[in-house]
N, C-alpha and C. Protein backbone atom coordinates (compact mmCIF):
# COMPACT_ATOMS: atom_id res chain seq x y z
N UNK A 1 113.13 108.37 125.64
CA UNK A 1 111.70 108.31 125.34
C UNK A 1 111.38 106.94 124.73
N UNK A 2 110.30 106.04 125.06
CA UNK A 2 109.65 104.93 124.28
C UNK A 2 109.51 105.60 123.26
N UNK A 3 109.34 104.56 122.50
CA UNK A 3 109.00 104.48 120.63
C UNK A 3 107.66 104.74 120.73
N UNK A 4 106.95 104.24 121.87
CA UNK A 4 105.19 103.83 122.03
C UNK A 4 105.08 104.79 122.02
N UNK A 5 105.54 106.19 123.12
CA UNK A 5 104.64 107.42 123.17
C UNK A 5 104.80 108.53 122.06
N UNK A 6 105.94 108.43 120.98
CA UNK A 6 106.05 109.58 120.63
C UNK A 6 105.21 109.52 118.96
N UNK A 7 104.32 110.90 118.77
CA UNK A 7 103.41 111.06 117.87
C UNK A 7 103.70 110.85 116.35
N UNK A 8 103.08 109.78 115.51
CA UNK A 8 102.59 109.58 114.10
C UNK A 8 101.57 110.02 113.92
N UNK A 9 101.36 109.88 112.46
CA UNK A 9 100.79 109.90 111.51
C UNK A 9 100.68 108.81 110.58
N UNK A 10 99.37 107.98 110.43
CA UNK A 10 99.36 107.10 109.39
C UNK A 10 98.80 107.60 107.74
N UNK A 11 99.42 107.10 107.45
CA UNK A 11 98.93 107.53 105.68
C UNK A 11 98.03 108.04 105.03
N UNK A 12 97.45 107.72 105.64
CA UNK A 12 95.83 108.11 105.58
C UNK A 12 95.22 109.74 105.91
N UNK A 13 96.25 110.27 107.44
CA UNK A 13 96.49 111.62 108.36
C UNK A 13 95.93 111.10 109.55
N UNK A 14 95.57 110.15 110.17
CA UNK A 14 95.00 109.82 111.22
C UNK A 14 96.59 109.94 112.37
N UNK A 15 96.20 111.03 113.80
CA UNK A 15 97.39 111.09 114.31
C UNK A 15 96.88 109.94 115.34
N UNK A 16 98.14 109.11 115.52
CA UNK A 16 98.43 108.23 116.67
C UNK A 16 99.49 108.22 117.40
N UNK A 17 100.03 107.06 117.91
CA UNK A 17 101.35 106.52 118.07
C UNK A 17 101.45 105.43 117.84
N UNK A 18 103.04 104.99 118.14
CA UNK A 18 103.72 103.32 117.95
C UNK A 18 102.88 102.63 118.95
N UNK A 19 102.22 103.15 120.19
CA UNK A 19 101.80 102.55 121.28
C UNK A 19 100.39 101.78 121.02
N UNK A 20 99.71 102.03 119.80
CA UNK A 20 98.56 101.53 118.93
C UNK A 20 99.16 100.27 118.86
N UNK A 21 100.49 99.99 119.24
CA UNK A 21 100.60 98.49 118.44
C UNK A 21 101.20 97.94 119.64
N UNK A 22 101.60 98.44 120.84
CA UNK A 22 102.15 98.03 122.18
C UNK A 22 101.59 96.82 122.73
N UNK A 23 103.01 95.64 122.98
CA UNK A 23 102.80 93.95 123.30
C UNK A 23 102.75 93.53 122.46
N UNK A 24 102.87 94.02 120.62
CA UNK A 24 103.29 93.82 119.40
C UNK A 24 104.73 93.93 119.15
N UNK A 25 105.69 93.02 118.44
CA UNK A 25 107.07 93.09 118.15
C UNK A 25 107.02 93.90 116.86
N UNK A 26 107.50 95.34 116.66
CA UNK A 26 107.59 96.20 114.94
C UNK A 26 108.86 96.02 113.99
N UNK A 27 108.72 96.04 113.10
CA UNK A 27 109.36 95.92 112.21
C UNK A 27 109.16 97.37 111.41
N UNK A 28 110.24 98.66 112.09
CA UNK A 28 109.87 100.04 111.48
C UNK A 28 111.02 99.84 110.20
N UNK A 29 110.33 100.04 109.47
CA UNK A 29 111.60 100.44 107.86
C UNK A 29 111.31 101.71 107.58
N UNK A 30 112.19 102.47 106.51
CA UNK A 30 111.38 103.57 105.84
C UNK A 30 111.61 103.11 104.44
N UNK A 31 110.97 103.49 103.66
CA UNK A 31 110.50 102.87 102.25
C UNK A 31 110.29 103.98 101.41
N UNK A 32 110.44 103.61 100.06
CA UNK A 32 110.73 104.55 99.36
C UNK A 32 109.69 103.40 97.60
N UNK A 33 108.55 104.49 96.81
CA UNK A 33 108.41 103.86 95.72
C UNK A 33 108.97 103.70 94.22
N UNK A 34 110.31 104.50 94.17
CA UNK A 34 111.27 104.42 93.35
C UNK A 34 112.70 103.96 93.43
N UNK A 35 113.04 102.80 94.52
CA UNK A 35 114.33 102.80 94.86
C UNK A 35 114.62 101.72 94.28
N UNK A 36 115.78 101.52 93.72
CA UNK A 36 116.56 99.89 93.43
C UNK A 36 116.40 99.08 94.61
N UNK A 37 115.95 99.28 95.88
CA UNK A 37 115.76 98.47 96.65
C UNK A 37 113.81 98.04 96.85
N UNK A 38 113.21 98.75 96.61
CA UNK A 38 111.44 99.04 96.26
C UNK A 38 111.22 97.91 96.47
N UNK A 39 111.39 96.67 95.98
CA UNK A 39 110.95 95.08 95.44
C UNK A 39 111.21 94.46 96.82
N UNK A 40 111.73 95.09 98.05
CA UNK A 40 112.03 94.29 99.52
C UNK A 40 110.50 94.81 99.72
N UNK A 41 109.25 95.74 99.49
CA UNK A 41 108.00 95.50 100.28
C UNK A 41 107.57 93.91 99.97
N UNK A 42 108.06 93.56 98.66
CA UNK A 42 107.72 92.11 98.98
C UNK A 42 108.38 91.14 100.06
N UNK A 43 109.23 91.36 100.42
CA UNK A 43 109.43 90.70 101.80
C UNK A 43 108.89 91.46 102.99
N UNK A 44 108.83 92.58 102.96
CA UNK A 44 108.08 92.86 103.81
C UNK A 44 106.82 92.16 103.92
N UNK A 45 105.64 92.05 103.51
CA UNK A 45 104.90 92.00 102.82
C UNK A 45 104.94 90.77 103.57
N UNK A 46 105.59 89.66 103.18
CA UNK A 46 105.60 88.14 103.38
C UNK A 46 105.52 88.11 104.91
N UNK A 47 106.74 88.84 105.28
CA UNK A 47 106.63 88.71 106.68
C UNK A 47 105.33 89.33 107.73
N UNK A 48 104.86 89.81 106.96
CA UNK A 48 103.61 90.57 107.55
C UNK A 48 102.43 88.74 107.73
N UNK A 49 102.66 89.14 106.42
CA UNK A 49 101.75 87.67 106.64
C UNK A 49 102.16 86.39 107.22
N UNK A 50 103.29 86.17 107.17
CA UNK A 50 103.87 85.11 107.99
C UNK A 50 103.44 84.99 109.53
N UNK A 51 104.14 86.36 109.78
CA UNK A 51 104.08 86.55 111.37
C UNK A 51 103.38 87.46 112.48
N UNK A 52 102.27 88.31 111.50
CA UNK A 52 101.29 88.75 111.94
C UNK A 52 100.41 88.44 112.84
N UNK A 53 99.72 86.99 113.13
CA UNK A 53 98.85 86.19 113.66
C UNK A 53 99.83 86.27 115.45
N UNK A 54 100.89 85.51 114.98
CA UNK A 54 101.59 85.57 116.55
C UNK A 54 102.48 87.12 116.56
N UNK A 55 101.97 87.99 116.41
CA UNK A 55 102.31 89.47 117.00
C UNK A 55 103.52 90.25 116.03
N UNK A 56 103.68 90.22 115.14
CA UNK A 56 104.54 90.87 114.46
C UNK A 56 103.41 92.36 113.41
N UNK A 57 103.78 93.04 113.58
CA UNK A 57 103.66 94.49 112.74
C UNK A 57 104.83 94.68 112.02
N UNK A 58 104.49 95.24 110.55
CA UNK A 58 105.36 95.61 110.35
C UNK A 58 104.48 97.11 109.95
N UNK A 59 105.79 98.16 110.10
CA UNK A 59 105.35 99.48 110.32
C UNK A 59 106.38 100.11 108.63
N UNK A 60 105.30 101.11 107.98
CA UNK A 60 106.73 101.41 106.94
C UNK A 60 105.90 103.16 106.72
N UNK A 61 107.90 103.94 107.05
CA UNK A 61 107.41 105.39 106.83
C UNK A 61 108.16 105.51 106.07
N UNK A 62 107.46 106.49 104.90
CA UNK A 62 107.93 106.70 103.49
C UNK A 62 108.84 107.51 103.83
N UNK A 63 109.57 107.83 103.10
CA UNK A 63 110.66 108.98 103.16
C UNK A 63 111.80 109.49 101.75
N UNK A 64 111.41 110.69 101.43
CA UNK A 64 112.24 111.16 100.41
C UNK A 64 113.36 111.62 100.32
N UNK A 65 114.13 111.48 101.16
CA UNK A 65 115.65 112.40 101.50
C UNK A 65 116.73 111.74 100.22
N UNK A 66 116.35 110.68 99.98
CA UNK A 66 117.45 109.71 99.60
C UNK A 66 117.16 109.64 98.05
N UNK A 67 117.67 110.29 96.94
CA UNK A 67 117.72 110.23 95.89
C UNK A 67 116.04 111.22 95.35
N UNK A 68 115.55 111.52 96.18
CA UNK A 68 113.92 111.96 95.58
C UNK A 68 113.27 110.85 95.36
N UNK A 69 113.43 109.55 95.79
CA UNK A 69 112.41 108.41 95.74
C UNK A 69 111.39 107.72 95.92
N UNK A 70 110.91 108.92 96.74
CA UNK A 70 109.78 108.74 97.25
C UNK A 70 109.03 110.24 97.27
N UNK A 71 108.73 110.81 95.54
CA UNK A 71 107.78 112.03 95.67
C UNK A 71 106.67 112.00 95.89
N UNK A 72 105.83 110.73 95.94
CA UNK A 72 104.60 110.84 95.47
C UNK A 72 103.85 111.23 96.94
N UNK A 73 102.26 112.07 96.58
CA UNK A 73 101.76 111.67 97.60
C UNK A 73 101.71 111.19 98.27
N UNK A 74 100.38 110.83 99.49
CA UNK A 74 100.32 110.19 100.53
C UNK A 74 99.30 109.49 99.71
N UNK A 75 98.62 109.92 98.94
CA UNK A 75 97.62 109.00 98.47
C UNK A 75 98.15 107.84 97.11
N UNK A 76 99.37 108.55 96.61
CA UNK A 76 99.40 107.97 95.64
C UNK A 76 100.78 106.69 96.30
N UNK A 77 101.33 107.06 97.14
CA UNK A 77 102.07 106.09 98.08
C UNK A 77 101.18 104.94 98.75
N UNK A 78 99.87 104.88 98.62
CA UNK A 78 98.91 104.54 99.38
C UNK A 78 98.35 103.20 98.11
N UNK A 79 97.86 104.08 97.00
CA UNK A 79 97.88 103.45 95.96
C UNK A 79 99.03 102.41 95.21
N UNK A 80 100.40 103.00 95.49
CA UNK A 80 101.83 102.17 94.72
C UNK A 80 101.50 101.13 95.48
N UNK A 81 101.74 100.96 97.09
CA UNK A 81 102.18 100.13 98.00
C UNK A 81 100.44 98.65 97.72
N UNK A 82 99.19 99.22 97.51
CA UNK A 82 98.41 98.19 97.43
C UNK A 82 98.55 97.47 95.97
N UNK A 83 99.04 98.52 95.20
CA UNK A 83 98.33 97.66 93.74
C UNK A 83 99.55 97.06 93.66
N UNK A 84 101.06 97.58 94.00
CA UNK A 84 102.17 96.95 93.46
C UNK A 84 102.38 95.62 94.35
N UNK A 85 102.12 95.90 95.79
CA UNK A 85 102.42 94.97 96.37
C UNK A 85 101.91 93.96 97.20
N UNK A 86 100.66 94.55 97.56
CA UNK A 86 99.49 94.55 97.82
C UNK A 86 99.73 94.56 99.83
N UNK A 87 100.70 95.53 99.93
CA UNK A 87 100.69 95.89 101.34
C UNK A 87 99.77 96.34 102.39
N UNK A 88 99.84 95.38 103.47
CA UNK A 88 98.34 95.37 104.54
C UNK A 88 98.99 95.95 105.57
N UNK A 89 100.00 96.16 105.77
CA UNK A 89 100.65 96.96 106.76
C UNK A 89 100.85 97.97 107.18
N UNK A 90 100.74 98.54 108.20
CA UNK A 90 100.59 100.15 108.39
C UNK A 90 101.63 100.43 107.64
N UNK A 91 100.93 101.86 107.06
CA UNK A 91 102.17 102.83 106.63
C UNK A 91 101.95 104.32 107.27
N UNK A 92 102.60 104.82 107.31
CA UNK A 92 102.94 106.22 108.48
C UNK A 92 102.74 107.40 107.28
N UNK A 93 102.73 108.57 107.61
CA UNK A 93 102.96 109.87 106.39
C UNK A 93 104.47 109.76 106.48
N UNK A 94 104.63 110.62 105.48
CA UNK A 94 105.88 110.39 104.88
C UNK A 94 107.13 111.50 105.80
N UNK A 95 108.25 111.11 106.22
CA UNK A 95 109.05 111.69 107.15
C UNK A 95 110.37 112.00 106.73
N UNK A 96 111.10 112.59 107.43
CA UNK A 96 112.45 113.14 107.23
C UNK A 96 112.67 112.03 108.31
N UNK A 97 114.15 111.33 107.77
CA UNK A 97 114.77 110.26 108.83
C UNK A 97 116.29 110.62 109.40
N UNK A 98 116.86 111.60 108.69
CA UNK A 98 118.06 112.45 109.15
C UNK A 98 117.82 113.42 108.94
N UNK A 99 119.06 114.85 109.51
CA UNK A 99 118.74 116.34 109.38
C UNK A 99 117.99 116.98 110.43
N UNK A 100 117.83 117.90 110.20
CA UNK A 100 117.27 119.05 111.06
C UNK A 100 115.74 118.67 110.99
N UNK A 101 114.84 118.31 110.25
CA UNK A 101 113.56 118.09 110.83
C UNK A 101 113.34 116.35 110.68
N UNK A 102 114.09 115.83 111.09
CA UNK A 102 114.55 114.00 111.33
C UNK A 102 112.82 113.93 112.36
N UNK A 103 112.27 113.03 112.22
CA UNK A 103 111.19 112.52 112.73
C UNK A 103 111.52 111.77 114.11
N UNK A 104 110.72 112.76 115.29
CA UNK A 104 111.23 111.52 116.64
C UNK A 104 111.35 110.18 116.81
N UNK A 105 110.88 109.44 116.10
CA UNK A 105 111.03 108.35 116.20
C UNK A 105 112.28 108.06 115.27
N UNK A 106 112.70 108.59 114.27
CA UNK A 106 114.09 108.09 113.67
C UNK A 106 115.25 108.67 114.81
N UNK A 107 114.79 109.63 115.27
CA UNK A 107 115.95 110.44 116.47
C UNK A 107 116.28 109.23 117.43
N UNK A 108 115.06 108.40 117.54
CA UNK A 108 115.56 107.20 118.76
C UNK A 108 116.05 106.29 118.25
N UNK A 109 115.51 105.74 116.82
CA UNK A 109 115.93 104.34 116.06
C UNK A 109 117.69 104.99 115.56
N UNK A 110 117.85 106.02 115.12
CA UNK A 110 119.69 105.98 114.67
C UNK A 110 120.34 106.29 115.82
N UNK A 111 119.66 105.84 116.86
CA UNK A 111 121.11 106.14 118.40
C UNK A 111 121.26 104.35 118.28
N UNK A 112 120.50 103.73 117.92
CA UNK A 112 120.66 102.07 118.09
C UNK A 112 122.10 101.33 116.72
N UNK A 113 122.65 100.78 117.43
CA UNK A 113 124.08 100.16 116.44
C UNK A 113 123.21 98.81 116.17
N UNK A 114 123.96 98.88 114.45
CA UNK A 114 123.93 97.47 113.64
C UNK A 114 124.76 96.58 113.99
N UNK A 115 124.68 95.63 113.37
CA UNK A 115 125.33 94.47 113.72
C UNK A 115 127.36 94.68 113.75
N UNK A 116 127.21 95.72 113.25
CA UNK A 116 129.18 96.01 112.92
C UNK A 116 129.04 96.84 114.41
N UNK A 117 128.30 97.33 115.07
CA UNK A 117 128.36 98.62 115.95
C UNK A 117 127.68 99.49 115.79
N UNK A 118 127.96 100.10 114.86
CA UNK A 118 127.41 101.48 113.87
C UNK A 118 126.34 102.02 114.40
N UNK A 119 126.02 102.91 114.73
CA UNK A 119 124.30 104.15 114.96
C UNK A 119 124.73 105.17 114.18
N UNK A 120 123.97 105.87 114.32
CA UNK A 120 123.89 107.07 113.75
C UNK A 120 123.11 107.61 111.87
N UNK A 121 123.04 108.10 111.47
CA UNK A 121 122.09 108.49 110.80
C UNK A 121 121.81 107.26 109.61
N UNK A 122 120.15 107.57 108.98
CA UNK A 122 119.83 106.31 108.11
C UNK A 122 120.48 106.36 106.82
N UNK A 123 121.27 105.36 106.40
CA UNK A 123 121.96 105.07 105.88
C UNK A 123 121.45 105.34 103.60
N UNK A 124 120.24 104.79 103.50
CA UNK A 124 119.31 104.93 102.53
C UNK A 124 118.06 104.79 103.34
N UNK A 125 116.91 103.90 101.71
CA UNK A 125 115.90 103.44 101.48
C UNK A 125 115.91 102.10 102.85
N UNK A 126 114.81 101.52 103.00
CA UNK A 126 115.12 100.13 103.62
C UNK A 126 115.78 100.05 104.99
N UNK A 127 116.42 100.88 105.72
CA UNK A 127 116.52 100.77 106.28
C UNK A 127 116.10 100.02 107.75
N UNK A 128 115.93 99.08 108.53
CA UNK A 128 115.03 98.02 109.52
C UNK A 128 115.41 98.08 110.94
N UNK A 129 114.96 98.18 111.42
CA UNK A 129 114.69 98.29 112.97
C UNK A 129 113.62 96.70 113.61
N UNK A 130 114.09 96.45 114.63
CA UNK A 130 113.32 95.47 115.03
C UNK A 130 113.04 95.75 116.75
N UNK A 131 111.95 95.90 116.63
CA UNK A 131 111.24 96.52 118.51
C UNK A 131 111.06 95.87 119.37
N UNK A 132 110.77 95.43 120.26
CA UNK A 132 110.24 94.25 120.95
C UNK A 132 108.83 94.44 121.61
N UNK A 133 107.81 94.62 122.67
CA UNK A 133 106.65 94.89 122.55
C UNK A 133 106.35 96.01 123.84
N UNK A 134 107.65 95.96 124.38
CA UNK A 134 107.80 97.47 125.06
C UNK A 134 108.18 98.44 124.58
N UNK A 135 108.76 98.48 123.46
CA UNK A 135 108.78 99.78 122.48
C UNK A 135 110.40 99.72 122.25
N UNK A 136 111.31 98.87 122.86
CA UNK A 136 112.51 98.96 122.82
C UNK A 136 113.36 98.17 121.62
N UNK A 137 113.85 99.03 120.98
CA UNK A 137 114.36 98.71 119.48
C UNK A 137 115.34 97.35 120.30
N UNK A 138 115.50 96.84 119.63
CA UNK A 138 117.10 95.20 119.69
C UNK A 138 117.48 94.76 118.89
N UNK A 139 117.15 95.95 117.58
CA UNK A 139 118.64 95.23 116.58
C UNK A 139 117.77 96.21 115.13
N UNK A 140 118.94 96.14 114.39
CA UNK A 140 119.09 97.73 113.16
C UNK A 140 119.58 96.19 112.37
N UNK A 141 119.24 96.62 111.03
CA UNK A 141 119.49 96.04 109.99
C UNK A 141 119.61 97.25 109.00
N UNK A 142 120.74 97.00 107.69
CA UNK A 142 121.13 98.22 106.92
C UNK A 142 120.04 97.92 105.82
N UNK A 143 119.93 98.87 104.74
CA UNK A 143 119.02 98.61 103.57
C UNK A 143 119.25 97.40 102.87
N UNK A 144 120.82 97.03 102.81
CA UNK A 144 120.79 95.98 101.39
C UNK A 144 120.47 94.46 102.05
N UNK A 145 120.13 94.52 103.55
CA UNK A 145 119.45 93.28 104.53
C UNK A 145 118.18 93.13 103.58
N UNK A 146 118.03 91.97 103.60
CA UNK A 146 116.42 91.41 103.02
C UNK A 146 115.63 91.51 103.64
N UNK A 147 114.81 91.79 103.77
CA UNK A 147 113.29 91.59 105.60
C UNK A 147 113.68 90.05 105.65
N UNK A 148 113.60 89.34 104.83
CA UNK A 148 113.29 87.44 105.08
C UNK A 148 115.09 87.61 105.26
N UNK A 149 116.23 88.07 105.51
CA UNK A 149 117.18 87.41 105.61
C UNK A 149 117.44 86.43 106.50
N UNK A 150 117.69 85.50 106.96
CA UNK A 150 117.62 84.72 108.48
C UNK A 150 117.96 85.48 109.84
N UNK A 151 119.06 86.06 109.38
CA UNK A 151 119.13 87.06 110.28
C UNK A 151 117.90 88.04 111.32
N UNK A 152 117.46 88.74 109.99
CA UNK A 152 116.23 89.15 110.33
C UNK A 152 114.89 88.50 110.89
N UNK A 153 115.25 87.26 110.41
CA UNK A 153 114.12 86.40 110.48
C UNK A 153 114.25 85.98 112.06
N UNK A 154 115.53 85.62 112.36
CA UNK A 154 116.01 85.07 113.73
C UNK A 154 115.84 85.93 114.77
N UNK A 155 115.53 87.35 114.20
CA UNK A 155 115.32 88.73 115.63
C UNK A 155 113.99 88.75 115.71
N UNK A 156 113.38 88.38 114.76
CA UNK A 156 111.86 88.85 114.87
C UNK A 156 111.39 87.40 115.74
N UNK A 157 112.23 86.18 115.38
CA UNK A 157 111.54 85.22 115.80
C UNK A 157 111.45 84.86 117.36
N UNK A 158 112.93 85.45 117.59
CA UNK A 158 113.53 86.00 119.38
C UNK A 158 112.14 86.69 120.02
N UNK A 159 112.70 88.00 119.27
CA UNK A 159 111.44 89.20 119.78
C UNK A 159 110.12 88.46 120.09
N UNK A 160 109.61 87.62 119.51
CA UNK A 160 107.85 87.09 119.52
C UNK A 160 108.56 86.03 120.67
N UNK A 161 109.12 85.46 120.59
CA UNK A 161 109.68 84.33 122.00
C UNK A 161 109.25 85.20 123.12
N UNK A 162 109.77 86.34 123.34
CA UNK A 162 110.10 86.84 124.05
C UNK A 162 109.03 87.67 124.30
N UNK A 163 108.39 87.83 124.02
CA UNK A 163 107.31 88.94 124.04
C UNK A 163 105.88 87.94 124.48
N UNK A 164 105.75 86.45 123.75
CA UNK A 164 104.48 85.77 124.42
C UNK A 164 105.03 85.33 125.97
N UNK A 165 106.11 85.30 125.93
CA UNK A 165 106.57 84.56 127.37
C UNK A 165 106.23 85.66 128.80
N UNK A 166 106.27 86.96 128.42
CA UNK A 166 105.53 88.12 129.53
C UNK A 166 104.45 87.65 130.17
């Protein structure tokens, strides 16, 4: 299945899909407002603004599986993410990313291997995915990756190569 067709929810409850952003390169994380890792929406964040203009989204679905780090509402997740960080980027309702009610779109992003090989279930918080603008993931980054790592920086910068050249 594409990433594009299968059904969200943005933060807000408005149902869509990934396909709202299709011929856009995503940057899906799941995010959490209590984690020792929390302080990467500021790279998120950067990169939104960096690379937004030439086609980058970044997409972030909350998710509590991982320590309880993410209890809050949808509204009050809504509230952390503007005042703390002042995030302009979609955010999704909040999802299960492993387990028995795992969100379709994490069902497609943990069949994809990191840079060691590795797929399979999300690891924590932070977790990164990078899409290209047909909906097809091309590369997993683990939580303790920075969004700005070069690394990261070098897939997203591929992905937009590659995506104006269509």
């Amino acid at each position: 299945m594409n990433l594009h067709d299968i059904p969200v929810t943005t933060l807000d409850g408005r149902p869509t899909t990934l396909g709202e952003h299709a011929g856009r390169v995503l940057l899906i994380v799941n995010v959490a407002s209590r984690c020792g890792l929390t302080p990467q929406y500021a790279g998120l964040e950067q990169l939104q603004e960096q690379y937004g203009d030439r086609g980058l989204t970044v997409v972030g679905f909350p998710c509590n599986q991982f320590g309880g780090q993410e209890p809050g509402t949808n509204e009050e997740i809504a509230q952390f993410c503007s005042a703390t960080y002042g995030v302009s980027f979609p955010m999704m309702d909040k999802v299960d990313v492993n387990g028995a009610d795992q969100h379709p779109v994490f069902a497609e992003l943990t069949q994809v291997p990191d840079a060691d090989g590795e797929a399979g279930d999300v690891a924590w918080n932070f977790e990164k995915w990078v899409v290209d603008g047909r909906g097809e993931p091309v590369a997993r980054f683990r939580p303790q990756t920075e969004p700005t790592d070069p690394q990261v920086v070098d897939v997203i910068e591929a992905a937009l190569a590659g995506s104006s050249s269509r």
